[in-house]
N, C-alpha and C. Protein backbone atom coordinates (compact mmCIF):
# COMPACT_ATOMS: atom_id res chain seq x y z
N UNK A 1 119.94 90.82 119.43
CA UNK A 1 121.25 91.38 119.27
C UNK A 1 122.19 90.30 118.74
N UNK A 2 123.02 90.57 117.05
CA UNK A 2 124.03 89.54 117.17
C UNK A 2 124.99 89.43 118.10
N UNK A 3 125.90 88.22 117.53
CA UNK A 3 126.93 88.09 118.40
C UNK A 3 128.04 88.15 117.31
N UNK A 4 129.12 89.09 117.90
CA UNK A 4 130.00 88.88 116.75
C UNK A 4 131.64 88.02 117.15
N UNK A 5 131.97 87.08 116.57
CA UNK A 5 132.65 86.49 117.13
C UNK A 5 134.25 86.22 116.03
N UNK A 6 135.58 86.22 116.57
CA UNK A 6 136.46 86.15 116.12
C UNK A 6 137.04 84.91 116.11
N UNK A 7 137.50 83.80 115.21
CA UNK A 7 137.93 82.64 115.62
C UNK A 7 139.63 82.93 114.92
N UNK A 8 140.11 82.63 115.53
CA UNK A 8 141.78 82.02 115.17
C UNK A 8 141.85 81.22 114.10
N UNK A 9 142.93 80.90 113.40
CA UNK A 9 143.23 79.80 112.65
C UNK A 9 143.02 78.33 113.22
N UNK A 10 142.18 77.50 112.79
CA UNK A 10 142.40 76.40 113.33
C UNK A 10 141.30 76.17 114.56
N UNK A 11 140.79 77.06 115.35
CA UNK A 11 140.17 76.84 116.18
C UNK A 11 138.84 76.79 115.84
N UNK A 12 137.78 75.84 116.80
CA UNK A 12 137.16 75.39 116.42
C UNK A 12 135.51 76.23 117.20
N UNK A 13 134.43 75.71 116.80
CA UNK A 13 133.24 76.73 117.02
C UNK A 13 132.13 75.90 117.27
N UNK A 14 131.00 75.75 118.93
CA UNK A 14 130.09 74.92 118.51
C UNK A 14 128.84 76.15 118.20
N UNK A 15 127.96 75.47 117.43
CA UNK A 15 126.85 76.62 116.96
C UNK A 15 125.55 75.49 116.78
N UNK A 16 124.66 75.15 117.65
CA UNK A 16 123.48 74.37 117.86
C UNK A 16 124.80 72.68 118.01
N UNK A 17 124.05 72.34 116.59
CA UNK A 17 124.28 70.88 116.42
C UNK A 17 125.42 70.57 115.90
N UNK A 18 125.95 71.63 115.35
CA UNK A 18 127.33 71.83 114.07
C UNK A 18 128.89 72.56 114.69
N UNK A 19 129.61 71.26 114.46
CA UNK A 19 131.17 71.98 114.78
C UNK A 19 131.44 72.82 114.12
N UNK A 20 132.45 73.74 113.68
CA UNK A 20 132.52 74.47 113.01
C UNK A 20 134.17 74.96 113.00
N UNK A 21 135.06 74.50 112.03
CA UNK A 21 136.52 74.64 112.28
C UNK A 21 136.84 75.47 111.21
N UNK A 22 137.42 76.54 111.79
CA UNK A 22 138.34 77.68 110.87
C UNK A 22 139.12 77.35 109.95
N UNK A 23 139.46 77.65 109.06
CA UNK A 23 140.05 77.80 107.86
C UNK A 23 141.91 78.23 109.01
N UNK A 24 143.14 78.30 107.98
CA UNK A 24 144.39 78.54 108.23
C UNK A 24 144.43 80.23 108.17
N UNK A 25 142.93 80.86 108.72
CA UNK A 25 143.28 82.72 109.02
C UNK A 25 142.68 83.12 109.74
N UNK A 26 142.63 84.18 110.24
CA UNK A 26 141.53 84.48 111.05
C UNK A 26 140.56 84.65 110.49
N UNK A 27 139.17 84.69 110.76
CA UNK A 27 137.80 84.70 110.70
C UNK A 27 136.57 85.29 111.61
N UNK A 28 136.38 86.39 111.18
CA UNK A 28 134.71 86.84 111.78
C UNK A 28 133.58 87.13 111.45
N UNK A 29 132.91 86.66 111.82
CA UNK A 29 131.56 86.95 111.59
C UNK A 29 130.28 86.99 112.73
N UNK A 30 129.44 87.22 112.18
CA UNK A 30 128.17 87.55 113.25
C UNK A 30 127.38 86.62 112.89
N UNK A 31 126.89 86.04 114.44
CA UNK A 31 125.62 85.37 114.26
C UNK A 31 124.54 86.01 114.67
N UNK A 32 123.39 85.89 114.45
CA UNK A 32 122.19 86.42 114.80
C UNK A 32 121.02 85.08 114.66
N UNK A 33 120.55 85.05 115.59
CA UNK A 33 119.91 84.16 115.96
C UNK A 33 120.18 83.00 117.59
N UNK A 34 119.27 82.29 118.12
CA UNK A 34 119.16 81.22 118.97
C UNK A 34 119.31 80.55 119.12
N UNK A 35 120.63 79.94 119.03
CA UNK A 35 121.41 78.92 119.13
C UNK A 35 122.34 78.85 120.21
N UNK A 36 122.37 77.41 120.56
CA UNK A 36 123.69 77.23 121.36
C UNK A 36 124.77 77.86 120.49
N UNK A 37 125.92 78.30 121.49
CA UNK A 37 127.73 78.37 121.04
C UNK A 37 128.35 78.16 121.96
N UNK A 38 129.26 77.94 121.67
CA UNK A 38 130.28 77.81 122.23
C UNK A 38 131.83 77.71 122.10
N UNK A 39 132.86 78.26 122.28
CA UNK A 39 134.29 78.30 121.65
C UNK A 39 134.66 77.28 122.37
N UNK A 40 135.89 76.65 121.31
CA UNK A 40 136.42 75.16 121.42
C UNK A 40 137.25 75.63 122.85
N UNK A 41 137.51 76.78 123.70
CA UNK A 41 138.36 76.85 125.13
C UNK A 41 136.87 76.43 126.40
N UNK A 42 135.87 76.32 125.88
CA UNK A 42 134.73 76.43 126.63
C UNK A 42 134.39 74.80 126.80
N UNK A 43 134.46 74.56 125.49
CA UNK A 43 134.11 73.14 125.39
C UNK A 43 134.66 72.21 126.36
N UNK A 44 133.63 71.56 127.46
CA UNK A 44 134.46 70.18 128.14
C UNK A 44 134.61 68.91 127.53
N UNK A 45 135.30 67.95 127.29
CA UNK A 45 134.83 66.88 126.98
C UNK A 45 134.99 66.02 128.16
N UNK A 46 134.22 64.65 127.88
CA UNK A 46 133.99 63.96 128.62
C UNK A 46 135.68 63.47 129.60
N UNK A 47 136.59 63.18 128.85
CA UNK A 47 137.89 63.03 129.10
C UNK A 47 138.49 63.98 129.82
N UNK A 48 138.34 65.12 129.50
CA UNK A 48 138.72 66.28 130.38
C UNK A 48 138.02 66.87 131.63
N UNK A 49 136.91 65.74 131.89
CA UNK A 49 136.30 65.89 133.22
C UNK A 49 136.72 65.15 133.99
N UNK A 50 137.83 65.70 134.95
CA UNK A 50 138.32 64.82 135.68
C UNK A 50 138.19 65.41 137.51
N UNK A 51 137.34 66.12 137.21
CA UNK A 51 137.28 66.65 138.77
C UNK A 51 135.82 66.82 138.75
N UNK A 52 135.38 66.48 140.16
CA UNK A 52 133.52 66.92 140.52
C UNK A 52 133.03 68.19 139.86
N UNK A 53 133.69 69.10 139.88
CA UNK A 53 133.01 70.70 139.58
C UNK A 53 133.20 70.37 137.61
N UNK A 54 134.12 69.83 137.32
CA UNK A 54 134.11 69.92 135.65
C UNK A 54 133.59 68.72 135.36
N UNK A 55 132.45 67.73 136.19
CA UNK A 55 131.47 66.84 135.51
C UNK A 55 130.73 67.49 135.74
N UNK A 56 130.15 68.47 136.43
CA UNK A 56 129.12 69.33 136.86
C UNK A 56 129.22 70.31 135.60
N UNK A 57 129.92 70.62 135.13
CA UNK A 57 130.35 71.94 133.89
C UNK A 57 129.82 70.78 132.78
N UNK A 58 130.79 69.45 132.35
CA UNK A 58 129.89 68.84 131.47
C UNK A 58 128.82 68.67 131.78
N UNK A 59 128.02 68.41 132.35
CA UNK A 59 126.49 68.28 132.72
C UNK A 59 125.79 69.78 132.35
N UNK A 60 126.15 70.26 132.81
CA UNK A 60 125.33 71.90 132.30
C UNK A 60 125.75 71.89 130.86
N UNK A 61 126.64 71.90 130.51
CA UNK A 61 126.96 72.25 129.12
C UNK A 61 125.89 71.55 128.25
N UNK A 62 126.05 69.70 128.63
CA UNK A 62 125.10 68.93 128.04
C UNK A 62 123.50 69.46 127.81
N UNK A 63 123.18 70.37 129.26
CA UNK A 63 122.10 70.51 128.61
C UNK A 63 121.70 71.88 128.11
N UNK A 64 122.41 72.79 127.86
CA UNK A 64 122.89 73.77 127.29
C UNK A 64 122.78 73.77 125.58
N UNK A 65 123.24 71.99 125.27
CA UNK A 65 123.50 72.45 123.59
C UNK A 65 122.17 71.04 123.61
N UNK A 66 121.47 70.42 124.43
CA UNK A 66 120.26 69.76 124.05
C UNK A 66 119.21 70.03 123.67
N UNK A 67 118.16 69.32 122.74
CA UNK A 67 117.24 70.19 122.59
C UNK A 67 116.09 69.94 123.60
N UNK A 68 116.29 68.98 124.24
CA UNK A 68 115.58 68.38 125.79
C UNK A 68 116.87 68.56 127.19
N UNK A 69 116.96 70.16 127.67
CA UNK A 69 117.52 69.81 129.02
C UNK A 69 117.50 69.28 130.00
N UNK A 70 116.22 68.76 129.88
CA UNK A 70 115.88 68.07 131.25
C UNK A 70 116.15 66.38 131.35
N UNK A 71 116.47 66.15 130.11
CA UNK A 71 117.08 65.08 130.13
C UNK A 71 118.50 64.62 131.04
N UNK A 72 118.83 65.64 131.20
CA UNK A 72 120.62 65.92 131.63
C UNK A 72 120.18 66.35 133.13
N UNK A 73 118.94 66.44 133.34
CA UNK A 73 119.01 67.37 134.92
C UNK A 73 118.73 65.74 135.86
N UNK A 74 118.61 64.48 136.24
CA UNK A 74 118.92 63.93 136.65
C UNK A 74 120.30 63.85 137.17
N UNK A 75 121.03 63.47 135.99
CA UNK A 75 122.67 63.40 136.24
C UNK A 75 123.31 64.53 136.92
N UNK A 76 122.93 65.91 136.61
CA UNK A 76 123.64 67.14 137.12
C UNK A 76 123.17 67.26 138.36
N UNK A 77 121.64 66.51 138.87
CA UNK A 77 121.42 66.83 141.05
C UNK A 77 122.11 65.80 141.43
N UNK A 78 122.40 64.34 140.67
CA UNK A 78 123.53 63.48 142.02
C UNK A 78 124.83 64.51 141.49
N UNK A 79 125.10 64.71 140.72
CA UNK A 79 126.35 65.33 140.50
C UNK A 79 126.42 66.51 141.71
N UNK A 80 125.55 67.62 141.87
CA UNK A 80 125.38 68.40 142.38
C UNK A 80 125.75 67.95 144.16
N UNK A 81 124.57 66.93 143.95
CA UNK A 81 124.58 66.62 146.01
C UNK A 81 125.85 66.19 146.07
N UNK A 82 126.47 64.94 145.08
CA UNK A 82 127.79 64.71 145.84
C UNK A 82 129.13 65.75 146.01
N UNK A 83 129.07 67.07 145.59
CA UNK A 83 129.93 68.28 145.36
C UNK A 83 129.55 68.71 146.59
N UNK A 84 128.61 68.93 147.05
CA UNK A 84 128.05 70.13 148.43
C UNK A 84 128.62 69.18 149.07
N UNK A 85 128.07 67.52 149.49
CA UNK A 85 128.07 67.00 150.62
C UNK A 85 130.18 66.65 150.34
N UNK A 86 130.63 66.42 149.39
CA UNK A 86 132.13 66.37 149.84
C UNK A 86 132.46 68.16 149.94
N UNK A 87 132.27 69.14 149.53
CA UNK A 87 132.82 70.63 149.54
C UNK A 87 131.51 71.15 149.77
N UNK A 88 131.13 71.47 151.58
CA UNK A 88 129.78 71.94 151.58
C UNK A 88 130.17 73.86 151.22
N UNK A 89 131.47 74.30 151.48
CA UNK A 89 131.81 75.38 150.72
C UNK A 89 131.29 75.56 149.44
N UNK A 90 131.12 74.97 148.16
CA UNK A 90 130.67 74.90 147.20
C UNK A 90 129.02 75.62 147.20
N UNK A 91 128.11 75.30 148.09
CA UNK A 91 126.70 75.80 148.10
C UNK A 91 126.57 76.82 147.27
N UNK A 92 127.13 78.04 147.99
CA UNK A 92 126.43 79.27 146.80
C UNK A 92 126.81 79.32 145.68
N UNK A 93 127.90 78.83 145.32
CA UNK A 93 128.13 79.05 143.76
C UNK A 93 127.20 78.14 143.30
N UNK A 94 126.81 76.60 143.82
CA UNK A 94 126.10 75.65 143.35
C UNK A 94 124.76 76.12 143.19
N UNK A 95 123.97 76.67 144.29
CA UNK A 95 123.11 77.61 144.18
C UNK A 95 122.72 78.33 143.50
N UNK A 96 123.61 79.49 142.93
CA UNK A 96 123.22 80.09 141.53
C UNK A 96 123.38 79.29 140.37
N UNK A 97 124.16 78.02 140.59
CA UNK A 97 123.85 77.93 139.04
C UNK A 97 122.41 76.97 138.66
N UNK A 98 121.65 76.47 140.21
CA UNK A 98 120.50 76.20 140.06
C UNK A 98 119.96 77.17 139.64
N UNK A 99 119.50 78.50 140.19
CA UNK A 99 118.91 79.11 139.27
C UNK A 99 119.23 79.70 138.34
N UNK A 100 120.30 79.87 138.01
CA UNK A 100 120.19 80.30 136.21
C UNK A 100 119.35 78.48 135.60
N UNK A 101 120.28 77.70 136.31
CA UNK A 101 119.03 76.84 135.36
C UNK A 101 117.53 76.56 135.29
N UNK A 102 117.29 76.63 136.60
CA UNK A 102 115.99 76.94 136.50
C UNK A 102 115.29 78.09 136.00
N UNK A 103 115.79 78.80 135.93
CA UNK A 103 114.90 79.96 135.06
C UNK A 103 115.45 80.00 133.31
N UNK A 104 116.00 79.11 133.00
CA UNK A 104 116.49 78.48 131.91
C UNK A 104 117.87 79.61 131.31
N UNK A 105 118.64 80.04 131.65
CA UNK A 105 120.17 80.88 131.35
C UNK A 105 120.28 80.15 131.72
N UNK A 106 120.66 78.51 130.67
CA UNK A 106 121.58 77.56 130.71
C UNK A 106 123.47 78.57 130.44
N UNK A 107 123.39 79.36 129.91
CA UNK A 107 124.84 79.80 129.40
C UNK A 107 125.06 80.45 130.53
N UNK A 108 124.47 81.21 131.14
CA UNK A 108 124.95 82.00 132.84
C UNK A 108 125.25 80.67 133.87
N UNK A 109 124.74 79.60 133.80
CA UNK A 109 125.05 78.55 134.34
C UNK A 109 125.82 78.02 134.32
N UNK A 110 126.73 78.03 132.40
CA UNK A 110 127.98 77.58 132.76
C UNK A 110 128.82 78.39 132.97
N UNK A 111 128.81 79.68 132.97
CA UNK A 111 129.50 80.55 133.22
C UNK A 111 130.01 80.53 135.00
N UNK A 112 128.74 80.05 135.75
CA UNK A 112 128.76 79.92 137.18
C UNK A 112 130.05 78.54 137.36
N UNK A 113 129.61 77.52 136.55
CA UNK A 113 129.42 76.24 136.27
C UNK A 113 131.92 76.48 136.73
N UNK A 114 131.76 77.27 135.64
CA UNK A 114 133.39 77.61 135.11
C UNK A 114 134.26 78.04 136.71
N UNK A 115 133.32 79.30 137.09
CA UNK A 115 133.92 79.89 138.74
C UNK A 115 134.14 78.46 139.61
N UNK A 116 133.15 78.02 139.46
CA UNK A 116 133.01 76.35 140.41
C UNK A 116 133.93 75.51 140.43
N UNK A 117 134.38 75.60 138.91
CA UNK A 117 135.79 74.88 138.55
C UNK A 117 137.15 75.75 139.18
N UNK A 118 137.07 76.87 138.61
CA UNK A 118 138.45 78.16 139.60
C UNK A 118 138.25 77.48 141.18
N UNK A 119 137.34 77.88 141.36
CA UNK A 119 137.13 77.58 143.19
C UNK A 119 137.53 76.14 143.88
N UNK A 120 137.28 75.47 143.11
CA UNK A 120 137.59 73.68 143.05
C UNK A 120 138.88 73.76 143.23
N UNK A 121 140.05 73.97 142.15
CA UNK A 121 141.09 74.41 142.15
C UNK A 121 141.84 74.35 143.24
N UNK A 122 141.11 75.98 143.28
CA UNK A 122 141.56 76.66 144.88
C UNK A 122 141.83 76.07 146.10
N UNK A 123 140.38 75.45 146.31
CA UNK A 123 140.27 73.97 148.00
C UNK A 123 141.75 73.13 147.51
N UNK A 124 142.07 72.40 146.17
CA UNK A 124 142.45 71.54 146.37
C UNK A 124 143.85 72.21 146.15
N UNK A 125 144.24 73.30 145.73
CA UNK A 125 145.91 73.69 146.01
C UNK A 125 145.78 73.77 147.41
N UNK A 126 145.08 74.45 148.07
CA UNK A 126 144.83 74.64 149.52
C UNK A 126 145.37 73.63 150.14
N UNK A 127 144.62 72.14 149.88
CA UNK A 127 144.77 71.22 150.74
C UNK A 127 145.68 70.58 150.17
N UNK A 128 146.46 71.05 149.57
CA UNK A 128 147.89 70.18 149.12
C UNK A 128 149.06 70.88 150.00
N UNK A 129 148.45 72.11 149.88
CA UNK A 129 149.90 73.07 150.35
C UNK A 129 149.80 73.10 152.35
N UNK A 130 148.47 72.40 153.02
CA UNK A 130 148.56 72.32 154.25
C UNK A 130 149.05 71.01 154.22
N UNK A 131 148.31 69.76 153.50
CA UNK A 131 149.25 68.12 153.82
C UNK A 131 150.79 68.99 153.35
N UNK A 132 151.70 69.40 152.49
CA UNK A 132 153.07 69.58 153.00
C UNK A 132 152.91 70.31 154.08
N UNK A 133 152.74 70.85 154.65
CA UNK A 133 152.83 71.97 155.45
C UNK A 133 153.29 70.78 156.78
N UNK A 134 151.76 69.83 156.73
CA UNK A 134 152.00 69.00 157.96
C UNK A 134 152.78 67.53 158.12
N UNK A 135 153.33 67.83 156.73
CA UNK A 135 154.49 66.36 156.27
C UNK A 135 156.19 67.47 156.51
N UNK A 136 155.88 68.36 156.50
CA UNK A 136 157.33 69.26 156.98
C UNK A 136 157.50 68.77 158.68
N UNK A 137 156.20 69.33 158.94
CA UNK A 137 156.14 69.67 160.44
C UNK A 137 156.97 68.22 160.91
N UNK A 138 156.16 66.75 160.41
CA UNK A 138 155.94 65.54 160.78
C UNK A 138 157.54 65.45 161.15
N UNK A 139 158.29 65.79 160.11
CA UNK A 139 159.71 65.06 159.41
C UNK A 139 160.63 66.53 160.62
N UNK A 140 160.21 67.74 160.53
CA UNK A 140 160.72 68.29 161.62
C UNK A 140 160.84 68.07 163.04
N UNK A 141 159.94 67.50 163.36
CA UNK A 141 160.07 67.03 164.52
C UNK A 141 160.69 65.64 165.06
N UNK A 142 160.82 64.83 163.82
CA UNK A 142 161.39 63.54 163.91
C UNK A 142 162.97 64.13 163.88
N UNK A 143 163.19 65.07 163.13
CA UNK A 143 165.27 65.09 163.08
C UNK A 143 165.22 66.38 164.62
N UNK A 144 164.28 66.97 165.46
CA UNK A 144 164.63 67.44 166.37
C UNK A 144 165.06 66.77 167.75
């Protein structure tokens, strides 16, 4: 089944090995065939991994557009153990995206890979909005 895909002006396209940047209009076309893709909002780069769950997203991705994944699956289990053992919450999402990789749906993996990142998020607004919570309390009770 192709894939038919719409790019914006300007935005950019990965397809195997090859970037692929739009022209100043919109643009569609269909691919057909077995290749990595990926749209330039998907794309992590290394710089923009700045949290455990989005080195874990670069790591899947990496081996997603490799033509040896298993090269990348070292780096993605310490990546992996140190995510569970600091956010043991993390497991099941981490979980499925072992097996999509193991049964090789590297792309359902990053798709998991992405929720992991939402959820990441989540813990850490969480635990921002209880430290104020308990820096109110602290400072309330000092002017009572």
């Amino acid at each position: 089944m192709a894939l038919r895909i719409e790019l914006k002006p300007g935005e950019r396209i990965l397809i195997g090995d090859c970037v692929i940047t739009n022209s100043d209009q919109r643009a569609q076309f269909v691919i057909d065939g077995r290749a990595a893709i990926l749209r330039e909002k998907d794309i992590m780069t290394a710089g923009r991994a700045d949290t455990p769950a989005k080195r874990l997203y670069l790591a899947v991705q990496l081996m997603y557009i490799s033509h040896d994944p298993r090269a990348h699956h070292e780096t993605y289990f310490a990546l992996m153990r140190d995510l569970i053992q600091a956010a043991p919450s993390t497991a099941p999402l981490i979980e499925n995206m072992n097996n999509q990789i193991l049964t090789g749906e590297l792309y359902k993996a990053l798709k998991v890979a992405r929720k992991l990142i939402d959820y990441e998020q989540e813990l850490l607004s969480n635990a921002k909005c209880d430290a104020d919570l308990r820096k109110r309390g602290k400072e309330n009770l000092r002017s009572a």
